[in-house]
Protein backbone atom coordinates (compact mmCIF):
# COMPACT_ATOMS: atom_id res chain seq x y z
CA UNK A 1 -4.87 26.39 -7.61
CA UNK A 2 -3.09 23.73 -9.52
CA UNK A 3 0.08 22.67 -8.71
CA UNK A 4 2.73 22.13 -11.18
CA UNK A 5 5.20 19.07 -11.39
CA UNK A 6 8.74 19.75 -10.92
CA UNK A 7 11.71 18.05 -11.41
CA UNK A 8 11.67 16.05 -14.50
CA UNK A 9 12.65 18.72 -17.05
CA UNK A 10 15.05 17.35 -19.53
CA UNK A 11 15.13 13.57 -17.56
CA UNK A 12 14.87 10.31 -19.61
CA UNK A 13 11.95 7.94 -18.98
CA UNK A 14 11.65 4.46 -20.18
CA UNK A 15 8.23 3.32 -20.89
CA UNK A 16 7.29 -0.33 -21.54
CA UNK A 17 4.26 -1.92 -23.29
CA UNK A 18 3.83 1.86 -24.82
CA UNK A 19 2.28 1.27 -28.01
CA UNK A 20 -1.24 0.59 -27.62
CA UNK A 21 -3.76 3.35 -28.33
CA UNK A 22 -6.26 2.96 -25.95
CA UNK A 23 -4.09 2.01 -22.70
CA UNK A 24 -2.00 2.74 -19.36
CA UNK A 25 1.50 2.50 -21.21
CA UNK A 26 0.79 5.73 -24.22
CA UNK A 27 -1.06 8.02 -21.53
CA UNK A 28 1.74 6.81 -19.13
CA UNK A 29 4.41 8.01 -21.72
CA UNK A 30 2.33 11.36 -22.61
CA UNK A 31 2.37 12.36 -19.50
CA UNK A 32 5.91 12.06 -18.57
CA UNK A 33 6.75 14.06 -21.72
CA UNK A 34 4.01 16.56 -20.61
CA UNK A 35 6.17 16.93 -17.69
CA UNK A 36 9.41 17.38 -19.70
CA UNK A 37 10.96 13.82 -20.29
CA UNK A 38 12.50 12.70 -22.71
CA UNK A 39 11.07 8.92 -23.50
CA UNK A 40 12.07 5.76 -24.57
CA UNK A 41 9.36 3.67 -25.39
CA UNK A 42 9.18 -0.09 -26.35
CA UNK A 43 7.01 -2.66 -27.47
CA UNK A 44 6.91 -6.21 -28.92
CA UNK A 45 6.44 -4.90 -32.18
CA UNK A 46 3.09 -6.16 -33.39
CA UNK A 47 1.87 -7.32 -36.58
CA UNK A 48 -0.11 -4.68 -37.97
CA UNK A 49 -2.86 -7.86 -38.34
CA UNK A 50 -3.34 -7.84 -35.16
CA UNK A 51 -3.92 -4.62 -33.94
CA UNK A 52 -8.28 -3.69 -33.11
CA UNK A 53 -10.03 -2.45 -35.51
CA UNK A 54 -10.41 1.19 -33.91
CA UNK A 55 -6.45 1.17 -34.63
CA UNK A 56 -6.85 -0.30 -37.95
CA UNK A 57 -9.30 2.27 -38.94
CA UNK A 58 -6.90 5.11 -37.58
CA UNK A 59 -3.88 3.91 -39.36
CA UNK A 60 -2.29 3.45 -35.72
CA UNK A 61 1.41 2.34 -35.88
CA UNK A 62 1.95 1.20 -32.49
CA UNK A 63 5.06 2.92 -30.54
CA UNK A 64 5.98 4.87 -33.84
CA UNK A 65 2.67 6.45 -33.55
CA UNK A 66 3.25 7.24 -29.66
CA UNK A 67 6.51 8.91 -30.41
CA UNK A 68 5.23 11.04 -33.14
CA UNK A 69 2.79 12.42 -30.04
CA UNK A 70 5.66 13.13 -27.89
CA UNK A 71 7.65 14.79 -30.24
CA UNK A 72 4.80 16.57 -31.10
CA UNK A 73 5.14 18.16 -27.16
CA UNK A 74 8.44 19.17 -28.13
CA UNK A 75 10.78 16.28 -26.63
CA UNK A 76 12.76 13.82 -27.79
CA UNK A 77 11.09 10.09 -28.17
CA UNK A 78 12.84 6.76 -29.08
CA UNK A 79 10.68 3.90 -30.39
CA UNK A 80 12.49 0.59 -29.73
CA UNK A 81 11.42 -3.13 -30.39
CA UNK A 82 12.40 -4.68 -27.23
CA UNK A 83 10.79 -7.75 -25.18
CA UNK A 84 11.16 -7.37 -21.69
CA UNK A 85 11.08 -10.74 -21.21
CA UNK A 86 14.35 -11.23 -22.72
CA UNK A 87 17.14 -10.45 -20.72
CA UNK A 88 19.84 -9.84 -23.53
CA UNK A 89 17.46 -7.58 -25.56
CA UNK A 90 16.75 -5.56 -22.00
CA UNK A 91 20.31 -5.26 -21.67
CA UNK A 92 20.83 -4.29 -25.17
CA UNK A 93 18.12 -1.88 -24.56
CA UNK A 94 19.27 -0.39 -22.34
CA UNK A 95 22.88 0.38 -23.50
CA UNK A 96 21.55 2.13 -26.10
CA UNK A 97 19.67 4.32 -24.34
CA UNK A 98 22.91 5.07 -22.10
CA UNK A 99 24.86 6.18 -25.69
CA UNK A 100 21.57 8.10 -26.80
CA UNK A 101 20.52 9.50 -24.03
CA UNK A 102 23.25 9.58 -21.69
CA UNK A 103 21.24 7.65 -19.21
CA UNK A 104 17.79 6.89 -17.43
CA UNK A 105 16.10 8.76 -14.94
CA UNK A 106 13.25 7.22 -14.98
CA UNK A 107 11.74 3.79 -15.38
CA UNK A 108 7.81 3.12 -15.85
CA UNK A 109 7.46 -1.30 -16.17
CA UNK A 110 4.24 -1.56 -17.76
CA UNK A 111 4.58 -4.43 -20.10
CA UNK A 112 2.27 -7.01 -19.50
CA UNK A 113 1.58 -10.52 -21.13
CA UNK A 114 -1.65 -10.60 -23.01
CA UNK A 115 -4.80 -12.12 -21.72
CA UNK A 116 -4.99 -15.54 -22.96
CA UNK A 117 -5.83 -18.92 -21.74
CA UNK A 118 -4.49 -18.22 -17.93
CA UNK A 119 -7.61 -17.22 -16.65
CA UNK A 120 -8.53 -20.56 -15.46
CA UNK A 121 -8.59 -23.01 -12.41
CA UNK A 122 -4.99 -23.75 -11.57
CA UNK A 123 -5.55 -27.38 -11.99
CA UNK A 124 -6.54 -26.59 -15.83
CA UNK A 125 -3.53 -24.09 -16.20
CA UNK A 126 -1.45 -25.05 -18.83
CA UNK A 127 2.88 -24.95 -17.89
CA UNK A 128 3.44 -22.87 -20.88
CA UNK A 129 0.87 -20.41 -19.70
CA UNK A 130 2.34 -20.24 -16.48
CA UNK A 131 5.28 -19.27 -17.95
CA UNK A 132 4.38 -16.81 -20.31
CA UNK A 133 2.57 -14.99 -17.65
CA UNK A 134 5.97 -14.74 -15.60
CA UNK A 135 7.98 -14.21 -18.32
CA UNK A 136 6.86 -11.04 -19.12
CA UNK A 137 5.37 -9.85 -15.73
CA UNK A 138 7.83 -10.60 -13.29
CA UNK A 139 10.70 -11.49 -15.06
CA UNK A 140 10.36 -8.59 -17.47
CA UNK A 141 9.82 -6.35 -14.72
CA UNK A 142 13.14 -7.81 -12.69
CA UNK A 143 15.08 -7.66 -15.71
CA UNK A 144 14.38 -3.77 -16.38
CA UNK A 145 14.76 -2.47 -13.17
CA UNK A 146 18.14 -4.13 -12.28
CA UNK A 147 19.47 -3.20 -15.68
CA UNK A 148 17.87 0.33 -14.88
CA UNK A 149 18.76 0.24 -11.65
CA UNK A 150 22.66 -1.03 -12.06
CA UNK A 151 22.73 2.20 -14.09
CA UNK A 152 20.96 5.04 -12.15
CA UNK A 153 23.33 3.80 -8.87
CA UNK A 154 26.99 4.02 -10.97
CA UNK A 155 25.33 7.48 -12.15
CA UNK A 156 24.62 8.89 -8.70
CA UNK A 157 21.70 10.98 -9.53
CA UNK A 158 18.62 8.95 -7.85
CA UNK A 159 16.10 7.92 -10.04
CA UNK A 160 12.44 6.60 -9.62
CA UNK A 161 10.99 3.00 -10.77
CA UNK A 162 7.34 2.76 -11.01
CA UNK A 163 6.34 -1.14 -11.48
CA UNK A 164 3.00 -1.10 -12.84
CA UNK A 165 0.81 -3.98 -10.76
CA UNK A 166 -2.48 -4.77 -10.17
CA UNK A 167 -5.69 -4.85 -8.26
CA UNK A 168 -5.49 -8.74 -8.28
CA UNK A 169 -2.52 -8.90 -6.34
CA UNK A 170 -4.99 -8.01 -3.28
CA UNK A 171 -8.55 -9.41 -4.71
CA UNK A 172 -6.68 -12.94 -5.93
CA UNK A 173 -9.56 -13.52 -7.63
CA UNK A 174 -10.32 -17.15 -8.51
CA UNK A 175 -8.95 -17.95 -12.18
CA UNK A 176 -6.21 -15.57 -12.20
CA UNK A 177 -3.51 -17.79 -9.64
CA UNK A 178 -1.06 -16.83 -12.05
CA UNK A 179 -1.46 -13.49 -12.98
CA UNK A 180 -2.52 -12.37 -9.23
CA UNK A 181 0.59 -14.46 -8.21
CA UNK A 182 3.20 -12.33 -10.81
CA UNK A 183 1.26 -8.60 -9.68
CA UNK A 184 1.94 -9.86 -5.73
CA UNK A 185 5.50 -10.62 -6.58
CA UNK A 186 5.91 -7.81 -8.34
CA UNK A 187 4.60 -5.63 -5.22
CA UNK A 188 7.20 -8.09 -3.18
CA UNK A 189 10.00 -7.27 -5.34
CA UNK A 190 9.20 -3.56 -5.19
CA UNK A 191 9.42 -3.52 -1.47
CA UNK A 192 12.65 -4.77 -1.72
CA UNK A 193 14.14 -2.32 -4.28
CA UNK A 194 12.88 0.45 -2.58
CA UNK A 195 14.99 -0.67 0.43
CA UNK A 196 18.13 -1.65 -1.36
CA UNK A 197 18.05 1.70 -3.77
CA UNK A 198 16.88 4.32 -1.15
CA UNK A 199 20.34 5.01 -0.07
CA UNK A 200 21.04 5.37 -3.71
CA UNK A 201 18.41 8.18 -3.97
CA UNK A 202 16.26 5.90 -5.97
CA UNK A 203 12.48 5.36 -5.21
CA UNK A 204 11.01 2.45 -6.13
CA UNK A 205 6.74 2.28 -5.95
CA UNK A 206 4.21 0.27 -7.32
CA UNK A 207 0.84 0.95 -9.14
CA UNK A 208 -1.83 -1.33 -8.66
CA UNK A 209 -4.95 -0.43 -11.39
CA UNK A 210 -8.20 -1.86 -10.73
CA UNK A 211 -10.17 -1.71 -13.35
CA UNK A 212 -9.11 0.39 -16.57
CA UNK A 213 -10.96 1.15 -20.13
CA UNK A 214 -8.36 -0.02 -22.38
CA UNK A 215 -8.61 -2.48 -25.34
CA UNK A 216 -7.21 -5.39 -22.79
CA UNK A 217 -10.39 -5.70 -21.40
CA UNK A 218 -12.59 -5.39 -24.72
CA UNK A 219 -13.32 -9.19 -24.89
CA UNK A 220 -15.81 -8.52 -21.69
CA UNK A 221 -17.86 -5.95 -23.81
CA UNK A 222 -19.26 -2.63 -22.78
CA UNK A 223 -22.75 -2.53 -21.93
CA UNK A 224 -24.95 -3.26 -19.01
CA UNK A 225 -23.52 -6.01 -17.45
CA UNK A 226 -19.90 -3.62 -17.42
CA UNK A 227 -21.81 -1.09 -15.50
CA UNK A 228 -23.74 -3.06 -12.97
CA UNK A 229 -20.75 -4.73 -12.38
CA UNK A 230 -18.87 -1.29 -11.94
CA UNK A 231 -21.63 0.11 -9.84
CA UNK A 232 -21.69 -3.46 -7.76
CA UNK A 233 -17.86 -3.27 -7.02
CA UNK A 234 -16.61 0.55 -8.06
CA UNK A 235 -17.79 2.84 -5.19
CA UNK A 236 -17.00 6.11 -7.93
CA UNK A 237 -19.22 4.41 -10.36
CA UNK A 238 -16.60 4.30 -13.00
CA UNK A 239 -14.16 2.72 -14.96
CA UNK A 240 -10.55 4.18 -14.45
CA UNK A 241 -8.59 5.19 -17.93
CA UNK A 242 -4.99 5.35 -18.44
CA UNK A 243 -4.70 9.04 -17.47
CA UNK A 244 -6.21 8.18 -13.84
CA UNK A 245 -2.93 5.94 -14.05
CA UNK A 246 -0.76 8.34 -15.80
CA UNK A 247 -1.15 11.23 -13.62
CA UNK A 248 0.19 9.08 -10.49
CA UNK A 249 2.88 8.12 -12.11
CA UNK A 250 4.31 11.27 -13.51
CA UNK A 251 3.48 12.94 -9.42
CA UNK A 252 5.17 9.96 -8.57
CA UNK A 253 8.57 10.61 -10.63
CA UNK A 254 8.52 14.28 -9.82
CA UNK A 255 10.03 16.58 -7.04
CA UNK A 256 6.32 16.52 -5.24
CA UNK A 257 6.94 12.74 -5.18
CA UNK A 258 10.45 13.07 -3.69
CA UNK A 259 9.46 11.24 -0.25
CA UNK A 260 7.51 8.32 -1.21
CA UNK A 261 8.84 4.94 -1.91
CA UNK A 262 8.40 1.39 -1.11
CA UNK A 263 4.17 2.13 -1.86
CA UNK A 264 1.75 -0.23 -3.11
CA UNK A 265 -1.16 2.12 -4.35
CA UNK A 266 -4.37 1.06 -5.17
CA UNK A 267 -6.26 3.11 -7.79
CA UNK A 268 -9.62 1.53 -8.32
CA UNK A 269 -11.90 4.08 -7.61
CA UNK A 270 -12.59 2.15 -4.10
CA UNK A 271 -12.85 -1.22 -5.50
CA UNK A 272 -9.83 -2.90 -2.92
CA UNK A 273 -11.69 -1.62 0.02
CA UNK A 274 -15.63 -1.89 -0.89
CA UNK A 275 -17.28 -5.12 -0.29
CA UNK A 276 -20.20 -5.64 -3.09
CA UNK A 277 -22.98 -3.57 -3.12
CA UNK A 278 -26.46 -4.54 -3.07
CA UNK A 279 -29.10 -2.65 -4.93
């Protein structure tokens, strides 16, 4: 018996960091529209340069192309150029959605700086890469919700926030002090909302992904070192994708999600609470 998600019919979702096509933010997005949202989605707007080459090949147009998919599903989509990290553009952002939309129901933070030369000992990190790890991270992700937030509360209809962490922010894996350091304040400064909004009829969780098949991760390759390291640390065997992501969200935002908040949940396919295997 499968049980169907109530609730968000006709509700507006913003998505961030929507655009890619293999990732958490477009089967995010997909899903909320699946459930009947209406969604907003933004991105940094990429050069088309830039994008992989499976994009390249399939003429991918980055949020455009992700709104085309949810109007396909018979709701309304926006496609916005909007950096997070930029609290004038958020704010901007999201007064237009109030005159377009009427308002938000729903906010998804997924927007994440790129992997670049943090991942390495802190006494090699470079201050500008400290920064741009924040920037967007935790400062994007503070920036959205209070905007989002300030909004939902003079509305008075409750809302949901899903803030989309990370597995590091419990492994705090050596090399990553300052992405692990922006996913544990994020799961700080989710606790907090959730306690400030409740009485507000907002909920306020956070995701924390372990490790997910998306073109983020394709500078580590896929062959057999990827799966003995998933069968070493991944009790299910597996990488995660996007929809193992997606679907939590979208229970999360729904009626059947209408009593949790203030969550950190781990999906990893046991990876937080598996110490390595030996074979």
């Amino acid at each position: 018996m499968s049980i169907e998600l109530t609730g968000l019919e006709g509700k507006v979702a913003i998505v961030t960091g929507a655009g890619r096509m293999r990732s958490i933010g477009r089967p995010i997005a997909v899903a909320l529209a699946r459930a009947g949202c209406d969604v907003v989605l933004t991105g940094t707007g990429r050069a088309p340069g830039r994008y992989p080459e499976d994009e390249q090949r399939a003429g991918w147009r980055d949020i455009e192309s992700v709104a085309e998919e949810i109007r396909a599903l018979g709701r309304r989509a926006l496609a916005v150029v909007s950096d997070v990290a930029d609290a004038a553009a958020v704010e901007a952002l999201l007064g237009r959605v109030t005159a377009e939309f009427d308002g938000v129901d729903v906010l998804v933070n997924n927007a994440g700086a790129t992997r670049g030369t943090d991942r390495v000992p802190i006494v090699d990190l470079k201050i500008d890469e400290w920064h741009r790890v924040l920037a967007t991270n935790l400062h994007g992700t503070f920036y959205m919700s209070r905007a989002s937030a300030q909004r939902m509360v003079a509305r008075g209809r409750g809302g949901s926030i899903v803030n989309i962490s990370s597995l590091a922010a419990r492994l705090m894996a050596a090399e990553t002090g300052v992405y692990s350091a922006s996913k544990a304040a994020i799961n700080a400064l989710s606790t907090v909302m959730s306690a400030e909004l409740g009485p507000n009829r907002i909920r306020v969780n956070a995701i924390c992904p372990g490790i997910i098949d998306t073109n983020r991760l394709d500078d580590v390759g896929r062959g057999a070192l990827w799966q003995s390291y998933l069968e070493s640390f991944v009790p299910l065997g597996r990488a995660g994708t996007g929809e193992d992501v997606a679907n939590l969200v979208a229970f999360l935002c729904s009626d059947q999600g209408a009593w949790i908040t203030g969550q950190h949940i781990y999906v990893d396919g046991g990876h937080s609470s598996t110490p390595r295997r030996q074979k």
